[in-house]
Protein backbone atom coordinates (compact mmCIF):
# COMPACT_ATOMS: atom_id res chain seq x y z
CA UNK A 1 16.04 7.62 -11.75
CA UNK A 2 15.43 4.40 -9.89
CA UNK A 3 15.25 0.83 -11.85
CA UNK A 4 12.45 -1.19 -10.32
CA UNK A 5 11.56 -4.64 -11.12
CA UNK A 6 9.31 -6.52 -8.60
CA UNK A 7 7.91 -10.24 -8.94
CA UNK A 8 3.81 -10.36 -7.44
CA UNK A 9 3.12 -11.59 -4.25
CA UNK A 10 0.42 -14.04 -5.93
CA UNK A 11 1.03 -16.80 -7.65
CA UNK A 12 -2.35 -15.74 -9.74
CA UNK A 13 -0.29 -16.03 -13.83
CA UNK A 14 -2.59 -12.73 -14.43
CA UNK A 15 -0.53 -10.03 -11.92
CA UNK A 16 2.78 -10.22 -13.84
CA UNK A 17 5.68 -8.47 -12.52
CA UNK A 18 6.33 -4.68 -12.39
CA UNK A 19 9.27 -3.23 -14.28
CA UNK A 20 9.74 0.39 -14.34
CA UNK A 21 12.06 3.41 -14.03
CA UNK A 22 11.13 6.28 -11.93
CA UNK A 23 12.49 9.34 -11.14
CA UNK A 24 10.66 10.62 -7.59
CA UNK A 25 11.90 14.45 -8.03
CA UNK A 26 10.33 14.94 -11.73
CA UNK A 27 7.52 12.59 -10.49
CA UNK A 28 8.12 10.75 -14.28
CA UNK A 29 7.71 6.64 -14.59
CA UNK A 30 8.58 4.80 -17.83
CA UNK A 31 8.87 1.72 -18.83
CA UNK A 32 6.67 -1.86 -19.32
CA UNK A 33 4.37 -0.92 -16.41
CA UNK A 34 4.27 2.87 -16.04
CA UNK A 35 0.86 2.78 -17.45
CA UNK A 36 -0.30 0.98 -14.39
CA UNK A 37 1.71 3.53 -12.12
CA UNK A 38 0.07 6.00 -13.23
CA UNK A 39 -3.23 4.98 -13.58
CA UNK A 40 -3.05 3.80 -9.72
CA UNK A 41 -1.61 7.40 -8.81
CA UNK A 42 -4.89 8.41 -9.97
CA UNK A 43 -6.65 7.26 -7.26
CA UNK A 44 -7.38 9.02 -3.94
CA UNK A 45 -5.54 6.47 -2.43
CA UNK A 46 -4.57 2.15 -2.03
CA UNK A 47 -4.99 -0.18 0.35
CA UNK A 48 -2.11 -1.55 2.26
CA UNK A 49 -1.38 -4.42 4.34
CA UNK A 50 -2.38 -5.88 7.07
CA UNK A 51 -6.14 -5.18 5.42
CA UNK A 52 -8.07 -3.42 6.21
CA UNK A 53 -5.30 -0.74 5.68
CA UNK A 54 -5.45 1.89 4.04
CA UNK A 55 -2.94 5.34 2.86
CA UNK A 56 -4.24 8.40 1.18
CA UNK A 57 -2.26 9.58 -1.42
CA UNK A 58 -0.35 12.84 -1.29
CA UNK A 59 -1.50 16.12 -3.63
CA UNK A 60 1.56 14.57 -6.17
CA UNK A 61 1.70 10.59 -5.64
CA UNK A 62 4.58 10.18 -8.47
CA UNK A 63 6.91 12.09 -6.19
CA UNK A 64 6.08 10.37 -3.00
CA UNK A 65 8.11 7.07 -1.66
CA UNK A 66 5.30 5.75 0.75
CA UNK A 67 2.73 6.53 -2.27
CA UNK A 68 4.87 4.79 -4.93
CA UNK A 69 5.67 2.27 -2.13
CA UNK A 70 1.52 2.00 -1.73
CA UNK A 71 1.37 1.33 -5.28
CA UNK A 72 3.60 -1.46 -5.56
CA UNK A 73 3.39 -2.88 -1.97
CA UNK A 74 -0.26 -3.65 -2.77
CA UNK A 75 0.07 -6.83 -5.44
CA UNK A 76 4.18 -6.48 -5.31
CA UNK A 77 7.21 -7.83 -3.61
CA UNK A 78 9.09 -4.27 -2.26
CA UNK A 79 12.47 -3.83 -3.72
CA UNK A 80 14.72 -2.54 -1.14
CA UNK A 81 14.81 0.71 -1.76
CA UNK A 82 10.90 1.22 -1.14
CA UNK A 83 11.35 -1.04 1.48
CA UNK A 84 11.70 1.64 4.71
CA UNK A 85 8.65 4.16 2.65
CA UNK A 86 6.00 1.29 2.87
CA UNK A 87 2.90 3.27 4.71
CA UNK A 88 1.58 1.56 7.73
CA UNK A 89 -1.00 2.20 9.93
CA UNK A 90 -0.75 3.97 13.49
CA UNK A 91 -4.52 3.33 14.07
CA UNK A 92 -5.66 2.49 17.54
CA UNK A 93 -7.20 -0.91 18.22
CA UNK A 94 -10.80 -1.22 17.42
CA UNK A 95 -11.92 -1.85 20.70
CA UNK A 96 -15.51 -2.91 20.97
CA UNK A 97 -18.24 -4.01 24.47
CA UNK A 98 -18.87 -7.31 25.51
CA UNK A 99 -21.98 -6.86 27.26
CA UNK A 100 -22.45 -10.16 29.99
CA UNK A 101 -25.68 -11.81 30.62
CA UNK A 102 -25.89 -9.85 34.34
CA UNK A 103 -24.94 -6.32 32.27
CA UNK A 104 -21.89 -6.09 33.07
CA UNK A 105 -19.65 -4.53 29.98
CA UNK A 106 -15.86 -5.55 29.54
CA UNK A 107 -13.87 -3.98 26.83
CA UNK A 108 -12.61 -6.19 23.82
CA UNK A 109 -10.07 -5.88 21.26
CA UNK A 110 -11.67 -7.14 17.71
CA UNK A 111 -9.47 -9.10 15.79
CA UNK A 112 -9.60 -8.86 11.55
């Protein structure tokens, strides 16, 4: 069972901290904000950061580091030991065609 508390990475007053114990074999949370754990691990999946990231959860999110990690990564400061499990994308570049006034067409990375 793992203690977690984590302080948002807003300063909105309305995403309060997370503060929860979890045990990733069972796949059990408890405490203050298991509710919301659980709720989010009901979802097909979260976005991550840099947006417009985004991980699909495994069949059994409550016994998944990088889904947990998805969970609180989204609003929360990581502790360390979700730290190394935070998803992140291996997407290629969205490359898109500049097209020139004589038709000529150069390749472009697009930038978010």
């Amino acid at each position: 069972m793992i203690s977690i508390y984590c302080k948002p990475l807003s300063v909105n007053p309305s995403i309060e901290p997370l503060e929860f114990e979890w045990d990733e074999r069972s796949g059990t949370v408890a405490g203050r904000s298991a509710d919301m754990i659980r709720r989010a691990a009901t979802e097909p999946g979260m976005p991550v950061h840099p947006m417009p990231g985004y991980h699909t959860f495994s069949s059994e999110p409550l016994k998944s580091r990088a889904d947990i990690a998805a969970i609180v990564g989204y609003l929360h400061k990581l502790p360390a030991e979700l730290v190394n499990a935070y998803p992140t994308q291996v997407d290629d570049p969205v490359v898109a065609e500049l097209i020139s006034s004589d038709g000529t067409v150069s390749p472009v990375d697009v930038l978010y």
